[in-house]
PDB file of N, CA and C in Angstrom:
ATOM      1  N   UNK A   1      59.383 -28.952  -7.739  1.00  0.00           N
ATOM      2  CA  UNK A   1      59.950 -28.376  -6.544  1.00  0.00           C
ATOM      3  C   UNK A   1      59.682 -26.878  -6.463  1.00  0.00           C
ATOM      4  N   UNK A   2      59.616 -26.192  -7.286  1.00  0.00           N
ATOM      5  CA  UNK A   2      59.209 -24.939  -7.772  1.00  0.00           C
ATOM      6  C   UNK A   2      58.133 -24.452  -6.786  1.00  0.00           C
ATOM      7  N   UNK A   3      57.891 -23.602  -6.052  1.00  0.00           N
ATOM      8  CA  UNK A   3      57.030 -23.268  -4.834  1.00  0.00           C
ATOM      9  C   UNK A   3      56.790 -24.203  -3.272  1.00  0.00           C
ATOM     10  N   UNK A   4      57.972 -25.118  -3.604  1.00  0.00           N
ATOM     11  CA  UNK A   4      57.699 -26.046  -2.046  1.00  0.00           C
ATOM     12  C   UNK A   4      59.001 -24.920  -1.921  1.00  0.00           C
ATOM     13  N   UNK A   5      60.339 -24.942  -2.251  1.00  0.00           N
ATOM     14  CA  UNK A   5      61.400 -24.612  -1.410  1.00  0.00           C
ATOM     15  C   UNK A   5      61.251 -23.002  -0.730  1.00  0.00           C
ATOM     16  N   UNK A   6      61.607 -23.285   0.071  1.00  0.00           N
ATOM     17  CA  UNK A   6      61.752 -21.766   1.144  1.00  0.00           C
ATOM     18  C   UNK A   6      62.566 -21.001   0.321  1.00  0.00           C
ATOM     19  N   UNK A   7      63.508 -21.572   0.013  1.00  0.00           N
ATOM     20  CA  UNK A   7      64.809 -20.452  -0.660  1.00  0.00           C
ATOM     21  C   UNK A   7      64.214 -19.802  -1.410  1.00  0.00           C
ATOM     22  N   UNK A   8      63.474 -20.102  -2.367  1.00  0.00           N
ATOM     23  CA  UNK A   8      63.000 -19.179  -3.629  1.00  0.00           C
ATOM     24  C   UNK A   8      62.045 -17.924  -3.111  1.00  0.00           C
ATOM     25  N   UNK A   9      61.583 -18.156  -2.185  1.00  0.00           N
ATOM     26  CA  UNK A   9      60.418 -17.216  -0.988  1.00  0.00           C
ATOM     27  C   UNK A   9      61.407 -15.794  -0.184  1.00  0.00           C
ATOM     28  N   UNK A  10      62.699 -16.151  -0.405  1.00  0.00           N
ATOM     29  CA  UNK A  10      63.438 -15.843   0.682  1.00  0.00           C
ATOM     30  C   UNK A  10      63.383 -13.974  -0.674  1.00  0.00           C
ATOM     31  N   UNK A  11      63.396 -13.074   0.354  1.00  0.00           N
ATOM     32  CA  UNK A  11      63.881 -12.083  -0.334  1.00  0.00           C
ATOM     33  C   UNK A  11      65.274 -11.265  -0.478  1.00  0.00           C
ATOM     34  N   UNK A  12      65.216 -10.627  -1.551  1.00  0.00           N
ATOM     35  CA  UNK A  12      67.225 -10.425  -2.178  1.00  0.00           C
ATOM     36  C   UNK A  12      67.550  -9.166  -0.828  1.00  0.00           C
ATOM     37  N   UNK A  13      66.475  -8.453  -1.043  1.00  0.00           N
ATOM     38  CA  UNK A  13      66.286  -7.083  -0.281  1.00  0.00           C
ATOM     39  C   UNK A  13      66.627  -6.834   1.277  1.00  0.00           C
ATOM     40  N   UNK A  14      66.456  -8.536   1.980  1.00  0.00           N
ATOM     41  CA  UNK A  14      66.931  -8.292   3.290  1.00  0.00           C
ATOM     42  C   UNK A  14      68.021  -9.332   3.387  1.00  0.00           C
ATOM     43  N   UNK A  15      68.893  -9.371   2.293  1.00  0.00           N
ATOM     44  CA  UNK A  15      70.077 -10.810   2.615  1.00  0.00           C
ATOM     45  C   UNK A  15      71.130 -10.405   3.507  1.00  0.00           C
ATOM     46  N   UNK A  16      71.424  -8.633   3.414  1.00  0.00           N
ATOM     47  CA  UNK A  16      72.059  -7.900   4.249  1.00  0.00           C
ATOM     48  C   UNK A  16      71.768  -7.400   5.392  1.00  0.00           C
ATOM     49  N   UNK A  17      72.534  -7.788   6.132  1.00  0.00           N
ATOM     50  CA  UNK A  17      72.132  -7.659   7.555  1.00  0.00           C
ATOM     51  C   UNK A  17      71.951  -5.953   7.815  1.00  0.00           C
ATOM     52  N   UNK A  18      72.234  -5.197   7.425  1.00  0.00           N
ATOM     53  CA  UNK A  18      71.727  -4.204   7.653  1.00  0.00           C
ATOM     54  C   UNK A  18      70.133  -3.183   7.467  1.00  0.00           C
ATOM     55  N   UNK A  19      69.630  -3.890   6.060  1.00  0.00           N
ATOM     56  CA  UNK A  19      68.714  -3.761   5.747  1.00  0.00           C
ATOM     57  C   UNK A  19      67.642  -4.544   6.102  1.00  0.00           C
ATOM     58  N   UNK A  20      68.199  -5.831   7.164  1.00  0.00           N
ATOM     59  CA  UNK A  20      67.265  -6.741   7.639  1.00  0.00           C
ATOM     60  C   UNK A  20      67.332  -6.192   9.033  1.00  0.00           C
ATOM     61  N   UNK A  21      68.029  -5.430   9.612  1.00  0.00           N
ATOM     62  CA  UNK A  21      67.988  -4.386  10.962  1.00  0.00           C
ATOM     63  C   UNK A  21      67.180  -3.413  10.438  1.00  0.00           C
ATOM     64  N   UNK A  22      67.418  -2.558   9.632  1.00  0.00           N
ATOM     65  CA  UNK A  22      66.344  -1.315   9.185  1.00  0.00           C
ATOM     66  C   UNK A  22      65.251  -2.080   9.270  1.00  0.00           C
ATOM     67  N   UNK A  23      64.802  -2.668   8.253  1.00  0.00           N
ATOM     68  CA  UNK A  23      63.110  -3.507   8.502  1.00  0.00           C
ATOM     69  C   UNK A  23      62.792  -3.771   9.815  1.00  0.00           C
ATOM     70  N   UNK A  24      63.657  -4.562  10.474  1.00  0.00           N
ATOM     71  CA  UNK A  24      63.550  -5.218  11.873  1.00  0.00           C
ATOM     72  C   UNK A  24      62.951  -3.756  12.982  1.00  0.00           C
ATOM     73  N   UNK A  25      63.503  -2.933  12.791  1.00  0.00           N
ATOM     74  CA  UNK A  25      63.647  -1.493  13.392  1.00  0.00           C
ATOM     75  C   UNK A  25      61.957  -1.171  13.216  1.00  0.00           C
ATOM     76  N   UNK A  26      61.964  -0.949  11.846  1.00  0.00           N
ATOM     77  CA  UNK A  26      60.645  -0.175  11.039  1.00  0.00           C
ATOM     78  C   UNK A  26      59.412  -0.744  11.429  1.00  0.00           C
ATOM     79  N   UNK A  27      59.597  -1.928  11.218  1.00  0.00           N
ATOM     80  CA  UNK A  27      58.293  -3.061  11.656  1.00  0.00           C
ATOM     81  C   UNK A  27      57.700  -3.112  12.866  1.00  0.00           C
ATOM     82  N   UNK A  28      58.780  -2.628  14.041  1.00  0.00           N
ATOM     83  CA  UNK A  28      58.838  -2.657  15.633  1.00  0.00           C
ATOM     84  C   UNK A  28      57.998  -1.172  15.888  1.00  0.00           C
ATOM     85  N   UNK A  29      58.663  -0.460  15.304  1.00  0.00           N
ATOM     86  CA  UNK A  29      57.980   1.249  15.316  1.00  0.00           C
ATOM     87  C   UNK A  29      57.204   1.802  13.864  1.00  0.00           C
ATOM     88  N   UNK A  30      56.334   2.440  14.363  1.00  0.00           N
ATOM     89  CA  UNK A  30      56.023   3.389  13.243  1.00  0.00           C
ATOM     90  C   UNK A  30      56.879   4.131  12.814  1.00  0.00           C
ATOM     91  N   UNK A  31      57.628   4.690  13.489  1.00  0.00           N
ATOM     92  CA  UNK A  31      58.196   5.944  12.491  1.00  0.00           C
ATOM     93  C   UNK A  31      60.050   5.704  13.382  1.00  0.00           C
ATOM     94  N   UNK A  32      61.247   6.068  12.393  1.00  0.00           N
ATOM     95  CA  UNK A  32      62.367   6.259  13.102  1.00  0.00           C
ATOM     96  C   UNK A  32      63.083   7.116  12.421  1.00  0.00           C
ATOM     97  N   UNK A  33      63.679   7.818  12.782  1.00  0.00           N
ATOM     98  CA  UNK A  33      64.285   8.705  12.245  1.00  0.00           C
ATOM     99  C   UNK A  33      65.734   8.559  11.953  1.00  0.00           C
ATOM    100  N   UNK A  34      66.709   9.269  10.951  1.00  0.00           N
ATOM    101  CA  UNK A  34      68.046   9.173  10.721  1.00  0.00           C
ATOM    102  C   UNK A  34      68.874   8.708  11.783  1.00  0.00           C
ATOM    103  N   UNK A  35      69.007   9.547  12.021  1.00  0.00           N
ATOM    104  CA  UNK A  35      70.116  10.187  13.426  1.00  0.00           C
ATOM    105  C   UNK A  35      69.845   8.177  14.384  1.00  0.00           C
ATOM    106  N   UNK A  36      68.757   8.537  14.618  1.00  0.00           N
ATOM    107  CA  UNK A  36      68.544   7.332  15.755  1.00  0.00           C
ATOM    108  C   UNK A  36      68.745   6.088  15.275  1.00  0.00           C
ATOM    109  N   UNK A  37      68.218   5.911  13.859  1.00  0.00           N
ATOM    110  CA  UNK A  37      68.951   4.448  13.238  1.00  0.00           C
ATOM    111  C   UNK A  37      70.253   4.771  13.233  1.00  0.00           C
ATOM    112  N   UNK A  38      71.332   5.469  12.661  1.00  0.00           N
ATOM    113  CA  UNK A  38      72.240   5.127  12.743  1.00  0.00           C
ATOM    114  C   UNK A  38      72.856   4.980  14.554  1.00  0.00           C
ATOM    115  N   UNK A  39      72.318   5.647  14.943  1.00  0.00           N
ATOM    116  CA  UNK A  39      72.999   5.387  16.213  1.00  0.00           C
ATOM    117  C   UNK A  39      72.599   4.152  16.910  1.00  0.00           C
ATOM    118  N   UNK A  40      71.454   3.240  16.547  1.00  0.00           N
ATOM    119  CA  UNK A  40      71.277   2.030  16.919  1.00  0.00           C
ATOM    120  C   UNK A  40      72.132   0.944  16.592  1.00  0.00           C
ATOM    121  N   UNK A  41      72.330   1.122  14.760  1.00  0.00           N
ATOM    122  CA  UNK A  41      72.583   0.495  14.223  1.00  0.00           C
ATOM    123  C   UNK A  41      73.836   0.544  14.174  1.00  0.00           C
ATOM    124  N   UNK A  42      74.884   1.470  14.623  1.00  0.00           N
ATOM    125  CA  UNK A  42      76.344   1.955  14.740  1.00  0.00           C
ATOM    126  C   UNK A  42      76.855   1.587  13.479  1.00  0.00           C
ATOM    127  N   UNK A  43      76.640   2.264  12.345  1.00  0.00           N
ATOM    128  CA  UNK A  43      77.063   2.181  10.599  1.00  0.00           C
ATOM    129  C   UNK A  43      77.060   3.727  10.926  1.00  0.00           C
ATOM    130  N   UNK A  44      78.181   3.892   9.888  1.00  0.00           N
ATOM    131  CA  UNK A  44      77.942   5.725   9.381  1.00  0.00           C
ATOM    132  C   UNK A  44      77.009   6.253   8.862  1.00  0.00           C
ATOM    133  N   UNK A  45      77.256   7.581   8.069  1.00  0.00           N
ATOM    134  CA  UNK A  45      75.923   8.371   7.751  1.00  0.00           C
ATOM    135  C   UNK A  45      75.487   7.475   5.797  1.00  0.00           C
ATOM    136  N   UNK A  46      76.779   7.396   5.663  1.00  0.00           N
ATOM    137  CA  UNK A  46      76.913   6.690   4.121  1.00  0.00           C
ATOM    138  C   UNK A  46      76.374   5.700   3.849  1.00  0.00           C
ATOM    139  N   UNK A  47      76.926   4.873   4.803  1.00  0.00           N
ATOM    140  CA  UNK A  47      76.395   3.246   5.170  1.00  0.00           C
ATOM    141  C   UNK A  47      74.970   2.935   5.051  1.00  0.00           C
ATOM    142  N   UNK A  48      74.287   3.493   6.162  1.00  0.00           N
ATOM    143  CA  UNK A  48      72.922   4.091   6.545  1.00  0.00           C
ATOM    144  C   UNK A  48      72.387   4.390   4.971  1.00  0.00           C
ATOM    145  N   UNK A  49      72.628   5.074   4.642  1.00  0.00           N
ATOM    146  CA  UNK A  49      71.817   6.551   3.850  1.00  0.00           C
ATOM    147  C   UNK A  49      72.143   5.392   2.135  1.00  0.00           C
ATOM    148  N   UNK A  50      72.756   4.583   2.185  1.00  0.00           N
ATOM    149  CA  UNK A  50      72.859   3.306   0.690  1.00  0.00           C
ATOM    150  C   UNK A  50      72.056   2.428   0.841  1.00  0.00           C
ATOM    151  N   UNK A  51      71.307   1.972   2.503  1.00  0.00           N
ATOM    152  CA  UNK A  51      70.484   1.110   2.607  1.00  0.00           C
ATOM    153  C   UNK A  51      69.458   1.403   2.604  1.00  0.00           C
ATOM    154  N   UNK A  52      69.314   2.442   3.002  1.00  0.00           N
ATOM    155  CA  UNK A  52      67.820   3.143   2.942  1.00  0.00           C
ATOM    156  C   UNK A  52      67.377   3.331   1.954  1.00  0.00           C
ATOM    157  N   UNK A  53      68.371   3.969   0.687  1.00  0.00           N
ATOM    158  CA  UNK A  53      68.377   4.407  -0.717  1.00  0.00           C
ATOM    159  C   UNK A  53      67.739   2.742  -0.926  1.00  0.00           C
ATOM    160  N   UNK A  54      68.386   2.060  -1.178  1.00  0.00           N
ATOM    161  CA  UNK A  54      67.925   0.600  -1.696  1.00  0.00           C
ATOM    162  C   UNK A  54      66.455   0.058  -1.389  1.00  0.00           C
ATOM    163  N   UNK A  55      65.840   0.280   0.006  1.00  0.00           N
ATOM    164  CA  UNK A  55      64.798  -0.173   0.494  1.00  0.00           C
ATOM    165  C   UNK A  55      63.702   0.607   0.092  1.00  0.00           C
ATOM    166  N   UNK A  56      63.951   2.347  -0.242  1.00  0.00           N
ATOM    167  CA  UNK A  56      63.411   2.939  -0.783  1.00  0.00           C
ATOM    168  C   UNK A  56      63.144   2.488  -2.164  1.00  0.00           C
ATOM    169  N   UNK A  57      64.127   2.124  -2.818  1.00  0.00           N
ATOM    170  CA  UNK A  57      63.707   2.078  -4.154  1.00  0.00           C
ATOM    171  C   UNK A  57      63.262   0.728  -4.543  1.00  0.00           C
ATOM    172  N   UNK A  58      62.817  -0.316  -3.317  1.00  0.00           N
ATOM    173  CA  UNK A  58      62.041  -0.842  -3.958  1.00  0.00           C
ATOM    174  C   UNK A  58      61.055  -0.726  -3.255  1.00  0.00           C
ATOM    175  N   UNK A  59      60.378   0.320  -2.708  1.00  0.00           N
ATOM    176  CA  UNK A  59      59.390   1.282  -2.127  1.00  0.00           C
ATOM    177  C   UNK A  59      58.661   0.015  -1.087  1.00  0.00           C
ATOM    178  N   UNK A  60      59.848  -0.797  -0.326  1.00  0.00           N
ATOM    179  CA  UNK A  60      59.604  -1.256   1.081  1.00  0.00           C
ATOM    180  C   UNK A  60      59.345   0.033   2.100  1.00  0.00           C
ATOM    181  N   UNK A  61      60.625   1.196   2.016  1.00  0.00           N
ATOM    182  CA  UNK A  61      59.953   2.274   3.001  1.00  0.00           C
ATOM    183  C   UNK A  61      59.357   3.415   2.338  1.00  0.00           C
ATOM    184  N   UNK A  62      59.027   4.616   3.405  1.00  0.00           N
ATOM    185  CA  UNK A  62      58.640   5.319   3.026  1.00  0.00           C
ATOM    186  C   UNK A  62      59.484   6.732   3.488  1.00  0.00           C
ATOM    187  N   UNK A  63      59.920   7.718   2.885  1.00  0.00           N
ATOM    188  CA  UNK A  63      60.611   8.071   3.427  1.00  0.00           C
ATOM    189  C   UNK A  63      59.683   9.998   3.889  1.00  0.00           C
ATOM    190  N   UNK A  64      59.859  10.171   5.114  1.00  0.00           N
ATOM    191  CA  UNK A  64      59.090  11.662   5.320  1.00  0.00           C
ATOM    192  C   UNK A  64      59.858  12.326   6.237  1.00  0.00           C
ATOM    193  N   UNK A  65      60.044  13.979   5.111  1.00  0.00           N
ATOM    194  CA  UNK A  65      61.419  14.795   5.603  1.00  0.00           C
ATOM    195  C   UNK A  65      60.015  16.175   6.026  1.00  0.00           C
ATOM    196  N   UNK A  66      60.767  16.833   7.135  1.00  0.00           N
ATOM    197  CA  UNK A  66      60.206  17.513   7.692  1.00  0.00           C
ATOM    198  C   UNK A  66      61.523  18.227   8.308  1.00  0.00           C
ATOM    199  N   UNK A  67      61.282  19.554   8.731  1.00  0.00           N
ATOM    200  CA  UNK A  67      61.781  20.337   9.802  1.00  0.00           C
ATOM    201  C   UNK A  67      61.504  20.364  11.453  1.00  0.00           C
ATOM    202  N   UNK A  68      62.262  19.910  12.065  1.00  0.00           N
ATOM    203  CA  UNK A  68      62.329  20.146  13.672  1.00  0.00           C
ATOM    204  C   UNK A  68      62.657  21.667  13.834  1.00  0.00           C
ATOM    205  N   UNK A  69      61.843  23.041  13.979  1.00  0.00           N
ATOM    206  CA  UNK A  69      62.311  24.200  14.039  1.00  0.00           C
ATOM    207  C   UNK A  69      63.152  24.469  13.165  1.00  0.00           C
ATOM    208  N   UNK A  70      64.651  24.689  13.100  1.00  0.00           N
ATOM    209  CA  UNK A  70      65.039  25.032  11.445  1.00  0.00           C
ATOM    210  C   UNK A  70      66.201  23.599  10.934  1.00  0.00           C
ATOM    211  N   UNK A  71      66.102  22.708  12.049  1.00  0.00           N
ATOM    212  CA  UNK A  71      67.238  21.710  11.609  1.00  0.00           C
ATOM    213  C   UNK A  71      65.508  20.503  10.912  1.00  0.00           C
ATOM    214  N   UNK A  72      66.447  20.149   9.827  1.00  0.00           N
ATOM    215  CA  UNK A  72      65.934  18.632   8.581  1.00  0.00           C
ATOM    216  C   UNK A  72      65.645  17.625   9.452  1.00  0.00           C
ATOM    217  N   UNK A  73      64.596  17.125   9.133  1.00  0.00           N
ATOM    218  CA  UNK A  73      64.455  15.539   9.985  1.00  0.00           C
ATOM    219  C   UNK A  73      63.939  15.018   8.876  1.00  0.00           C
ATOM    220  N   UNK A  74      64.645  14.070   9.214  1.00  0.00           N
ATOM    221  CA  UNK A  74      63.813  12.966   8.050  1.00  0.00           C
ATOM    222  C   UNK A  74      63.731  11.154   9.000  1.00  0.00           C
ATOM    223  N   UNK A  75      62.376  10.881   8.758  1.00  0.00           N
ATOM    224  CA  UNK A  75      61.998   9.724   9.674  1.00  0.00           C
ATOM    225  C   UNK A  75      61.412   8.818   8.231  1.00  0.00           C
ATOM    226  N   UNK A  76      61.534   7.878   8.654  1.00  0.00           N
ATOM    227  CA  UNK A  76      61.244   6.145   7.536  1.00  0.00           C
ATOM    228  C   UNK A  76      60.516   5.473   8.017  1.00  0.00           C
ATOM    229  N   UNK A  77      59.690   4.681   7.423  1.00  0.00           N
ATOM    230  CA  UNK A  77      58.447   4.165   7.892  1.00  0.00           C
ATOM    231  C   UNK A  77      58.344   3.018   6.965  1.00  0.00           C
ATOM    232  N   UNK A  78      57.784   1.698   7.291  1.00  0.00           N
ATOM    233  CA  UNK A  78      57.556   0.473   6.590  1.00  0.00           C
ATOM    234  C   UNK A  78      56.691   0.852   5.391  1.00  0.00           C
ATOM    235  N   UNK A  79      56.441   0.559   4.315  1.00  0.00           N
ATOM    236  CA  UNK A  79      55.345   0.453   3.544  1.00  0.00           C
ATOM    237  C   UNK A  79      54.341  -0.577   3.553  1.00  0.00           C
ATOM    238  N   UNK A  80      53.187  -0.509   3.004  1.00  0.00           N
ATOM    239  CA  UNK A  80      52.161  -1.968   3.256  1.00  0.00           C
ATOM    240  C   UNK A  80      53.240  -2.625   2.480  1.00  0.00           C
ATOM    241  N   UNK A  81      54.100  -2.585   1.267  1.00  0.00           N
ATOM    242  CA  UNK A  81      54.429  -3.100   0.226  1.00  0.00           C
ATOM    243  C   UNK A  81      55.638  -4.130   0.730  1.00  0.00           C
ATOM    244  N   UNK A  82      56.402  -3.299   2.109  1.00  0.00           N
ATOM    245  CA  UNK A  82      57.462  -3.554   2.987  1.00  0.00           C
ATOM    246  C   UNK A  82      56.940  -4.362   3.833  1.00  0.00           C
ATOM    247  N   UNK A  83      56.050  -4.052   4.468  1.00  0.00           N
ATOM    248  CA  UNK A  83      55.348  -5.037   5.311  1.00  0.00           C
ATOM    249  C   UNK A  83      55.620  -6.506   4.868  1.00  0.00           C
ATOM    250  N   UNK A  84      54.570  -6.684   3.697  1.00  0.00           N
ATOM    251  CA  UNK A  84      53.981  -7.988   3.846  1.00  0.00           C
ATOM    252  C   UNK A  84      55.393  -8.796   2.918  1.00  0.00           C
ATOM    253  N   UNK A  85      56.423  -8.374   2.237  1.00  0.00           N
ATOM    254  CA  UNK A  85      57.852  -8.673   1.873  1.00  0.00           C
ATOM    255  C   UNK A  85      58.560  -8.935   2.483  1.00  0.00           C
ATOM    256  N   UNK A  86      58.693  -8.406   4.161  1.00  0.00           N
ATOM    257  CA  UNK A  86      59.384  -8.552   5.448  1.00  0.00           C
ATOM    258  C   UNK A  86      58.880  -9.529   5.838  1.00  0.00           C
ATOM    259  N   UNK A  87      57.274  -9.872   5.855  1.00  0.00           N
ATOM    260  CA  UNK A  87      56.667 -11.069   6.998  1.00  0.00           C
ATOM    261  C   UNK A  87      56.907 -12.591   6.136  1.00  0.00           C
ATOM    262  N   UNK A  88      56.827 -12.349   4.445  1.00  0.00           N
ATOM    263  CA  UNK A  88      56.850 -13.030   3.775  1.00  0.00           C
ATOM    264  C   UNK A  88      58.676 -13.890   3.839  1.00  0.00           C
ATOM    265  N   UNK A  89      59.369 -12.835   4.185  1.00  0.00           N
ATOM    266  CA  UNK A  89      61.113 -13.130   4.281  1.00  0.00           C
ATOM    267  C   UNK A  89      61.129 -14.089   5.723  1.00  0.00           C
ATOM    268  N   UNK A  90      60.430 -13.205   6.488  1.00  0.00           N
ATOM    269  CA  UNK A  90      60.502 -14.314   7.870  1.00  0.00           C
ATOM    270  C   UNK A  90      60.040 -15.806   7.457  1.00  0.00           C
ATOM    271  N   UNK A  91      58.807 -15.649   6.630  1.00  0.00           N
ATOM    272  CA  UNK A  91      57.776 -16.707   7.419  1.00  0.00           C
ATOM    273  C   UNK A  91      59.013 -17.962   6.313  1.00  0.00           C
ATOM    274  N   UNK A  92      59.664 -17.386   5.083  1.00  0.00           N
ATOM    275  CA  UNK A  92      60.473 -18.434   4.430  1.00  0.00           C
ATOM    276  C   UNK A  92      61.409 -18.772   5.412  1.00  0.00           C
ATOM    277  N   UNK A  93      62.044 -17.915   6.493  1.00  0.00           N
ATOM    278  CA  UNK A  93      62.983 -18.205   6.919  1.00  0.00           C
ATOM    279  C   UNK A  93      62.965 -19.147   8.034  1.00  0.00           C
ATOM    280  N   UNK A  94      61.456 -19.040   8.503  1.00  0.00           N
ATOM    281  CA  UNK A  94      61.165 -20.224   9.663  1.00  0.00           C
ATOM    282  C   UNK A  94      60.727 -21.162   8.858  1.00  0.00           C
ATOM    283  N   UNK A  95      60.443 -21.176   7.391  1.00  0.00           N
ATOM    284  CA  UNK A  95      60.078 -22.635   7.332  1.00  0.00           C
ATOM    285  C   UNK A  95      61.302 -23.301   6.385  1.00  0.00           C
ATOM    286  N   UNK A  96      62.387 -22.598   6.660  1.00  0.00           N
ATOM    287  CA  UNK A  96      63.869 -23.096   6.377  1.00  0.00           C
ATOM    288  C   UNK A  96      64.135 -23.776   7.251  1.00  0.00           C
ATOM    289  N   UNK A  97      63.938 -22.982   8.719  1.00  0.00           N
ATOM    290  CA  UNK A  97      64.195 -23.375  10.054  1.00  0.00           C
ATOM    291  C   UNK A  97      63.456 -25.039  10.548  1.00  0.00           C
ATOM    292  N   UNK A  98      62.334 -24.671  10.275  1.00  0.00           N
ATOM    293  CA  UNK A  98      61.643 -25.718  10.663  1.00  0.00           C
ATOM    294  C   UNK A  98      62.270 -27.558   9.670  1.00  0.00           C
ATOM    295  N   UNK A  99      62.417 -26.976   8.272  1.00  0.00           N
ATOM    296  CA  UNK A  99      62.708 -27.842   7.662  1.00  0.00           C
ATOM    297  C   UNK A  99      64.252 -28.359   7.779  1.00  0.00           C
ATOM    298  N   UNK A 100      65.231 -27.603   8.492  1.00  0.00           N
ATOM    299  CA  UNK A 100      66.787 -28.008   8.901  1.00  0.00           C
ATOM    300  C   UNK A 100      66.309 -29.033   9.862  1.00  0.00           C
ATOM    301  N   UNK A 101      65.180 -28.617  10.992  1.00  0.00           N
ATOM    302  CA  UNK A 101      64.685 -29.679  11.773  1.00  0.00           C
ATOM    303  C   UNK A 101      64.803 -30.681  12.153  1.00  0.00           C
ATOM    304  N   UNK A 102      63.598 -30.851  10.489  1.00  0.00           N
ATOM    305  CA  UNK A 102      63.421 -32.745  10.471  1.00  0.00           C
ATOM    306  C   UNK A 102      64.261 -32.829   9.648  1.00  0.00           C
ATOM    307  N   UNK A 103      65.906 -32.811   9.315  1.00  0.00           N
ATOM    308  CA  UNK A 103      67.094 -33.465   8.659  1.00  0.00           C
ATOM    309  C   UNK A 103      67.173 -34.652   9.804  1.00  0.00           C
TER     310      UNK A 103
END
């Protein structure tokens, strides 16, 4: 059974719905910045800033801090590494889907 089941395909990294919105977000755009995820995502700055920490460290994003004139920006970006971990989480999750199906 070992490589037929979806579950085992499924990744730990997006089981939380928040970090499966960040990806969802990242994947849609190239680049998003702090401020605007959280305000999409309506989580605080803490909330936000533990999921990102997490996705970062398993270097799904990428993270690039810059200055807007003298205020910090910092914008997040998918990694190839994020990428194909995200498409790989879907494609288990439709063939979960598909397989609830034919029950």
């Amino acid at each position: 059974m070992t490589g037929k089941n979806p579950f085992e395909k499924l990744d730990k990294a997006f089981e939380n719905r928040v970090r499966l919105q960040i990806m969802s977000v990242l994947m849609a755009n190239d680049r998003y910045d702090f401020n605007s995820l959280k305000e999409l995502l309506n989580i605080t700055d803490g909330n936000l800033a533990s999921h990102l920490k997490a996705l970062e460290k398993d270097e799904y994003i990428v993270v690039n801090k810059s200055f807007l004139g003298r205020k910090p920006n910092t914008n997040y970006e998918a990694s190839a590494k994020g990428k194909t971990a995200f498409k790989q989480h879907l494609d288990a999750m439709e063939q979960l889907i598909k397989l609830q199906k034919k029950l």
